[in-house]
Protein backbone atom coordinates (compact mmCIF):
# COMPACT_ATOMS: atom_id res chain seq x y z
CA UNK A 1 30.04 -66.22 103.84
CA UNK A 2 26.58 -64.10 103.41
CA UNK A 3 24.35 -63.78 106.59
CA UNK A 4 21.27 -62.96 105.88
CA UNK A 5 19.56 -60.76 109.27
CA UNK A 6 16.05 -61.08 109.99
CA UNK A 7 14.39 -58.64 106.90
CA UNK A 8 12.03 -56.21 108.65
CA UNK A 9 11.72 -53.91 106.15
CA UNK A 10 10.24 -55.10 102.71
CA UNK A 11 12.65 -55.06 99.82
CA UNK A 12 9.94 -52.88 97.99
CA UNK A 13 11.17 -49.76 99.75
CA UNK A 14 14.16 -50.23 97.67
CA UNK A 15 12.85 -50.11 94.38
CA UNK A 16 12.50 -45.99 94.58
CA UNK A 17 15.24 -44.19 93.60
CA UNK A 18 18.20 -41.54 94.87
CA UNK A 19 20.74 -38.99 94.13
CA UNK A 20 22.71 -36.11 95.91
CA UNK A 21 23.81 -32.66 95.31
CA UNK A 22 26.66 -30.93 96.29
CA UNK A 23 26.36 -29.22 100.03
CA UNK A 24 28.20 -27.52 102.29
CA UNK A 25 30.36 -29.53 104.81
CA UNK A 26 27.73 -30.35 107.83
CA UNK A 27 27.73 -27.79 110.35
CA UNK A 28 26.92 -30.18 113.33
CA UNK A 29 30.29 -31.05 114.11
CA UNK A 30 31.50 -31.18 117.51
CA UNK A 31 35.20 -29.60 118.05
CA UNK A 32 37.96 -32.11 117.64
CA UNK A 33 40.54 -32.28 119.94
CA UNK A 34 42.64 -34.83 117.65
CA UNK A 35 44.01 -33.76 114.44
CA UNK A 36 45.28 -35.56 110.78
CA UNK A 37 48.17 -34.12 108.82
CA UNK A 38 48.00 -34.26 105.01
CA UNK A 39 49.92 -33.10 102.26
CA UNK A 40 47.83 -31.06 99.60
CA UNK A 41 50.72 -29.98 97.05
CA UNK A 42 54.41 -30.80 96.69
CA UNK A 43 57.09 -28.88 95.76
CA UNK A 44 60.42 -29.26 93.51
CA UNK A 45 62.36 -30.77 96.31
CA UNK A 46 61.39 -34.31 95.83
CA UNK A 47 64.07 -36.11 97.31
CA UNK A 48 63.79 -34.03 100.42
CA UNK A 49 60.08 -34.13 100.89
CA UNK A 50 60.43 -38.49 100.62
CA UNK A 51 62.85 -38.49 102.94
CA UNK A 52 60.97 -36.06 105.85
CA UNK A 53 57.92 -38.30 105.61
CA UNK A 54 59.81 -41.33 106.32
CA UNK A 55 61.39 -38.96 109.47
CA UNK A 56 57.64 -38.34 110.31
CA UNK A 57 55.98 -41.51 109.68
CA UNK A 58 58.92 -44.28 109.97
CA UNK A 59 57.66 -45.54 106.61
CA UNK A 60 59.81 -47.21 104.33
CA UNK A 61 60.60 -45.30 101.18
CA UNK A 62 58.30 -47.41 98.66
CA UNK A 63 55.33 -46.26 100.87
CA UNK A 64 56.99 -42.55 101.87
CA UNK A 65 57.23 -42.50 98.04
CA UNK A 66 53.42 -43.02 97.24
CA UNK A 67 52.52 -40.33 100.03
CA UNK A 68 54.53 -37.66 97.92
CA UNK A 69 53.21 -39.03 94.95
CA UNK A 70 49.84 -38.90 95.40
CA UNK A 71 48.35 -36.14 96.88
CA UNK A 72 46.47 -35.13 98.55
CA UNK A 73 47.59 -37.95 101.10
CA UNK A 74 47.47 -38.20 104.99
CA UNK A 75 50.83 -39.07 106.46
CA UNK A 76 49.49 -38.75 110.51
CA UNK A 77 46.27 -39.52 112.07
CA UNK A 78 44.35 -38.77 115.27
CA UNK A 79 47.42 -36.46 116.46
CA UNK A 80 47.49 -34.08 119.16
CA UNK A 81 47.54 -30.55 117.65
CA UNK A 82 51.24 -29.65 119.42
CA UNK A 83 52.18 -32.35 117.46
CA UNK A 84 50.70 -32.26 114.37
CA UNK A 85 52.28 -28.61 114.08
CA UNK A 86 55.81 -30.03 114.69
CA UNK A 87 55.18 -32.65 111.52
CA UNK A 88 53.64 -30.16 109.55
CA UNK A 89 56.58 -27.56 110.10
CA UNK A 90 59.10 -30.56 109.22
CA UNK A 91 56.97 -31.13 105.97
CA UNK A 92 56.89 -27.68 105.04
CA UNK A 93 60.40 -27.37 105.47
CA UNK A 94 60.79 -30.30 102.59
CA UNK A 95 58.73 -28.00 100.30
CA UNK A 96 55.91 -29.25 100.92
CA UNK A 97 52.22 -27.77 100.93
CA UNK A 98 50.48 -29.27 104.33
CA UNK A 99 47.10 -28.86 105.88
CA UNK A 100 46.08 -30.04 109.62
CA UNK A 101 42.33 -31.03 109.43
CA UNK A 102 40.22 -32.09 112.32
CA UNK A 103 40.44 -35.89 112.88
CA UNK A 104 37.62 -37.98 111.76
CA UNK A 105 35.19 -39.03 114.66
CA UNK A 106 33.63 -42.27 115.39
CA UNK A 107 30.82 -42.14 112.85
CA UNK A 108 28.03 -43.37 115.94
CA UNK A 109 28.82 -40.12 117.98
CA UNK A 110 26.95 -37.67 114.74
CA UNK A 111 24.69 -40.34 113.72
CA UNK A 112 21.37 -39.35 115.39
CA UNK A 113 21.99 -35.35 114.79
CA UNK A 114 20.11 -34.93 111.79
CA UNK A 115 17.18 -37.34 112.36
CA UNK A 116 15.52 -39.35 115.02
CA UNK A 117 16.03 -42.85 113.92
CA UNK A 118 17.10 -45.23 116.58
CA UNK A 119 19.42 -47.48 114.90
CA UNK A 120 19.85 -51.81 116.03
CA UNK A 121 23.47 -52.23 117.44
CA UNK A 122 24.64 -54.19 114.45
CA UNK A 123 23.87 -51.88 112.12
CA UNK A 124 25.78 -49.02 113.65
CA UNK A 125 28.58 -51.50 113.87
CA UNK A 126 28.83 -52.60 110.15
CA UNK A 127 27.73 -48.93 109.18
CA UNK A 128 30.80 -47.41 111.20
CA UNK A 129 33.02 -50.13 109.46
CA UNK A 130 32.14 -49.09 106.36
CA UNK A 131 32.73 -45.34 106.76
CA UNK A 132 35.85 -45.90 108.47
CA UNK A 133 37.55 -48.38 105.63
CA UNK A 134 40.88 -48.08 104.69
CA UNK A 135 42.42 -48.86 101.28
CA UNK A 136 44.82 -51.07 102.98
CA UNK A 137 42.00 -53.33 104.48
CA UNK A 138 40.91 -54.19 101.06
CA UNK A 139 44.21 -54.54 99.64
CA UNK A 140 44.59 -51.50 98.14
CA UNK A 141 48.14 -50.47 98.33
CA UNK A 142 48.62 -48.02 95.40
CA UNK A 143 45.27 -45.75 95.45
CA UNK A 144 45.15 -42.46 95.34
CA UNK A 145 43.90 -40.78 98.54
CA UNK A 146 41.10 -39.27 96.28
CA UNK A 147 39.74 -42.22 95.01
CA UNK A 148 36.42 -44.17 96.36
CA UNK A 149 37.13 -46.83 97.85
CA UNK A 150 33.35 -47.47 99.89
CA UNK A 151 30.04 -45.66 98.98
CA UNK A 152 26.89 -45.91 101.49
CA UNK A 153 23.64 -44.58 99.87
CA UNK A 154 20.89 -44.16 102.45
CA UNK A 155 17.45 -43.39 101.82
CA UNK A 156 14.73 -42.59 105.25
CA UNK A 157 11.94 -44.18 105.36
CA UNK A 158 9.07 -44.07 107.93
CA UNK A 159 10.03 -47.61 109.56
CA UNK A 160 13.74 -46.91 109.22
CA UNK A 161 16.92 -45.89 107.04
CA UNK A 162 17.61 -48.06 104.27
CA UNK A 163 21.73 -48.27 103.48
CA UNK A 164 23.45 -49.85 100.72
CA UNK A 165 26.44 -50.25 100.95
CA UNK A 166 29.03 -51.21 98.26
CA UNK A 167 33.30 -51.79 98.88
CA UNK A 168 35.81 -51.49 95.57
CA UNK A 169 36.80 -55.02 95.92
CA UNK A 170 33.33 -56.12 94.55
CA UNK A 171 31.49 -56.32 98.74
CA UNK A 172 28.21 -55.22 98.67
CA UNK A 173 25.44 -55.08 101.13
CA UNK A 174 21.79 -53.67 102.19
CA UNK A 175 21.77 -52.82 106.17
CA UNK A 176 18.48 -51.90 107.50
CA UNK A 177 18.41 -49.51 110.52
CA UNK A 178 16.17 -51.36 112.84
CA UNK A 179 18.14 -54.64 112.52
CA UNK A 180 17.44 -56.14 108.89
CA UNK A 181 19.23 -56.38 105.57
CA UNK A 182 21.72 -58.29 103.30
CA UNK A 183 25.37 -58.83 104.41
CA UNK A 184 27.87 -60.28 102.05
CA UNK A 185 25.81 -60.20 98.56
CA UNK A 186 28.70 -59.32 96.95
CA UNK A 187 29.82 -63.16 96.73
CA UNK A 188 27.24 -63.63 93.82
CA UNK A 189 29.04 -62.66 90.43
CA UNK A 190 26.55 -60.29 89.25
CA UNK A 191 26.20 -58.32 92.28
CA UNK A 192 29.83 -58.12 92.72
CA UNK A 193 30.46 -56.33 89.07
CA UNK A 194 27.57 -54.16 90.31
CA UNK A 195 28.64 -53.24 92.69
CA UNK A 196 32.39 -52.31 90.81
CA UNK A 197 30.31 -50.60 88.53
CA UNK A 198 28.96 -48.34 91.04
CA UNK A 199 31.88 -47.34 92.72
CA UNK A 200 33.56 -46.75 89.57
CA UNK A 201 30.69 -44.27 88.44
CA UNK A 202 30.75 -42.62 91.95
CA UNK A 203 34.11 -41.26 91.43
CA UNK A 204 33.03 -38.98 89.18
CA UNK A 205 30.57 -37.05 91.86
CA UNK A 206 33.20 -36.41 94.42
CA UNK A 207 33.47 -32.95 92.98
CA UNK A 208 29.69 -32.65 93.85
CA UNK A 209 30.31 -33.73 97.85
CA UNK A 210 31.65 -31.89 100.79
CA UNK A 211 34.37 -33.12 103.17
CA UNK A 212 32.51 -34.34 106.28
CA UNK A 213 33.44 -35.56 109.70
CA UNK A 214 29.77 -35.69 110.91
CA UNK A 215 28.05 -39.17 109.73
CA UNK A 216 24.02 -38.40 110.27
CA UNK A 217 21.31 -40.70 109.01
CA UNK A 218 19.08 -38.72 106.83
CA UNK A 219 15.97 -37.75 107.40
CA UNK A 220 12.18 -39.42 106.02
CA UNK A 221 12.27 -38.82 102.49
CA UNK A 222 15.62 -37.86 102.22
CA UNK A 223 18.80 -39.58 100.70
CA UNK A 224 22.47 -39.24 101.91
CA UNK A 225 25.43 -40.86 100.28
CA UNK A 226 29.05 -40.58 101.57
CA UNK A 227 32.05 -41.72 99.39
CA UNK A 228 34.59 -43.01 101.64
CA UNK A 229 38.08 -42.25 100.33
CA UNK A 230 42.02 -42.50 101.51
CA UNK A 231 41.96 -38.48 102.47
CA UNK A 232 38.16 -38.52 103.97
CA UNK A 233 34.63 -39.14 103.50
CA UNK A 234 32.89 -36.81 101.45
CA UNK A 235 29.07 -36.75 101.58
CA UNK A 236 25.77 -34.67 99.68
CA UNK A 237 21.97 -35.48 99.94
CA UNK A 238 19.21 -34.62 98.29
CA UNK A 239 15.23 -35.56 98.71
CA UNK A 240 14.18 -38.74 97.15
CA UNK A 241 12.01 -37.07 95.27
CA UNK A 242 13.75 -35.33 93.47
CA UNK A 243 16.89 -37.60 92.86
CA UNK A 244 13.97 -40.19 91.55
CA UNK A 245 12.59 -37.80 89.33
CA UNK A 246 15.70 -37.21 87.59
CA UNK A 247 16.19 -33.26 89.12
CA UNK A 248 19.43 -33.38 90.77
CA UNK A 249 22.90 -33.10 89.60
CA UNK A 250 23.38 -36.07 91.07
CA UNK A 251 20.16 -38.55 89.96
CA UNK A 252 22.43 -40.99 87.63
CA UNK A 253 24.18 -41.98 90.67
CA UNK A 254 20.79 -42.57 92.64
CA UNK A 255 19.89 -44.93 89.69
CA UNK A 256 23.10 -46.69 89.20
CA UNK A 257 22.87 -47.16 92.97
CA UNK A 258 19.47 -48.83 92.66
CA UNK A 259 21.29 -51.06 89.54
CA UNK A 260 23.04 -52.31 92.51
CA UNK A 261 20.07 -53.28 94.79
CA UNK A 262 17.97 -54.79 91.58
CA UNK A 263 21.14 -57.32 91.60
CA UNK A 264 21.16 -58.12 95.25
CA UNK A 265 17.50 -58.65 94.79
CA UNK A 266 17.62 -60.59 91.79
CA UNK A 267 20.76 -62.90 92.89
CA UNK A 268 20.84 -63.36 96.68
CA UNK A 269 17.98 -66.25 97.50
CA UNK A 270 15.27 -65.10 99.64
């Protein structure tokens, strides 16, 4: 059922617009000391492969199946790195192309390293949910590990961030960094195809993103959007200025994103 928080940010803010450009992974990441195996490529030994990611992951073979089939796809998580080298080597012994990537950190430890917003407890609790989805928690079984399955576009403002956020299976909300916003929109009609809509069009700007483990709010007059997938969240921003003005790569996703909040605003009672 929708909750509506106290509002202390006027839904006017919203009506600007924003868009992103491909960028460079963000640099202020902290070392990890926990590590995710995934499987980038397979090889001609399929048989083989299925059956040494059930060995690593205890999966049954429907689910060690999709892994092989769709790459790239993470078969370990949040692994020590002696051990994710001992499931990589059995992997690459099934013919199998493997990488071991830095785990994914809590999204609250990088939030505050690119601007100075102080952000209301429950929004860096439904903020962190959303950038840590999984398919599965949605009821997404048979996804690829590339496709969007959550996209948060956040725009800085002087009183505070502005993030909308919108899930696959039709969820949408409008979280306000100081404490207000929208939660559960998505259970008006419109809003939910919306907000469909938008993650549909979003997967077609992944290319234009950089794999990310560092989560920061962006800074006044900027806009950030990360596109939470299966194999990582992938993130680009770009000054409001010019995604509004239609000079980014990126701009038609800043406006279909604002298609989005023009529902919630239209359909979710004041």
């Amino acid at each position: 059922m929708r909750q509506r928080l106290s509002v202390s940010i006027c839904f006017l803010l919203l009506a600007m617009g924003c868009s992103e450009q491909k960028k460079e992974a963000d640099t202020e990441q902290t070392e990890s000391t926990t590590f995710d195996v995934v499987i980038t490529a397979m090889g001609q030994r399929k048989i083989q492969a299925v059956k040494s990611v059930r060995e690593v992951t205890r999966l049954g073979l429907k689910d060690a199946k999709n892994l092989v089939d769709n790459v790239p796809s993470t078969v370990k998580k949040g692994v020590t790195r002696p051990e994710a080298e001992a499931i990589a080597k059995t992997l690459k012994e099934a013919d199998l192309t493997v990488e071991i990537r830095p785990h994914r950190k809590e999204p609250h430890n990088a939030m505050a390293l690119e601007s100075n917003y102080e952000a209301a407890e429950v929004y860096t609790r439904l903020r962190n949910q959303a950038l840590q989805l999984e398919p599965g928690a949605i009821g997404l079984s048979n996804t690829d590990q590339s496709d969007v399955i959550a996209v948060l576009m956040e725009t800085g403002y002087p009183e505070a961030v502005a993030t909308l956020v919108a899930i696959a299976d039709g969820a949408a909300s409008l979280y306000f960094s100081n404490g207000g916003g929208i939660v559960g929109a998505g259970e008006y009609e419109p809003v939910r195809q919306a907000s469909k809509t938008f993650i549909k069009f979003s997967q077609g700007f992944v290319t234009q993103a950089a794999l990310t483990e560092a989560f920061p709010l962006p800074q006044k007059g900027n806009v950030r959007v990360y596109l939470v997938t299966g194999g990582g969240v992938y993130t680009f921003k770009a000054s409001e200025d010019d995604l509004g003005g239609g000079r980014h790569a990126c701009s038609a996703l800043f406006h279909k994103g604002h298609e989005l909040i023009a529902a919630i605003r239209k359909h979710t009672p004041e």
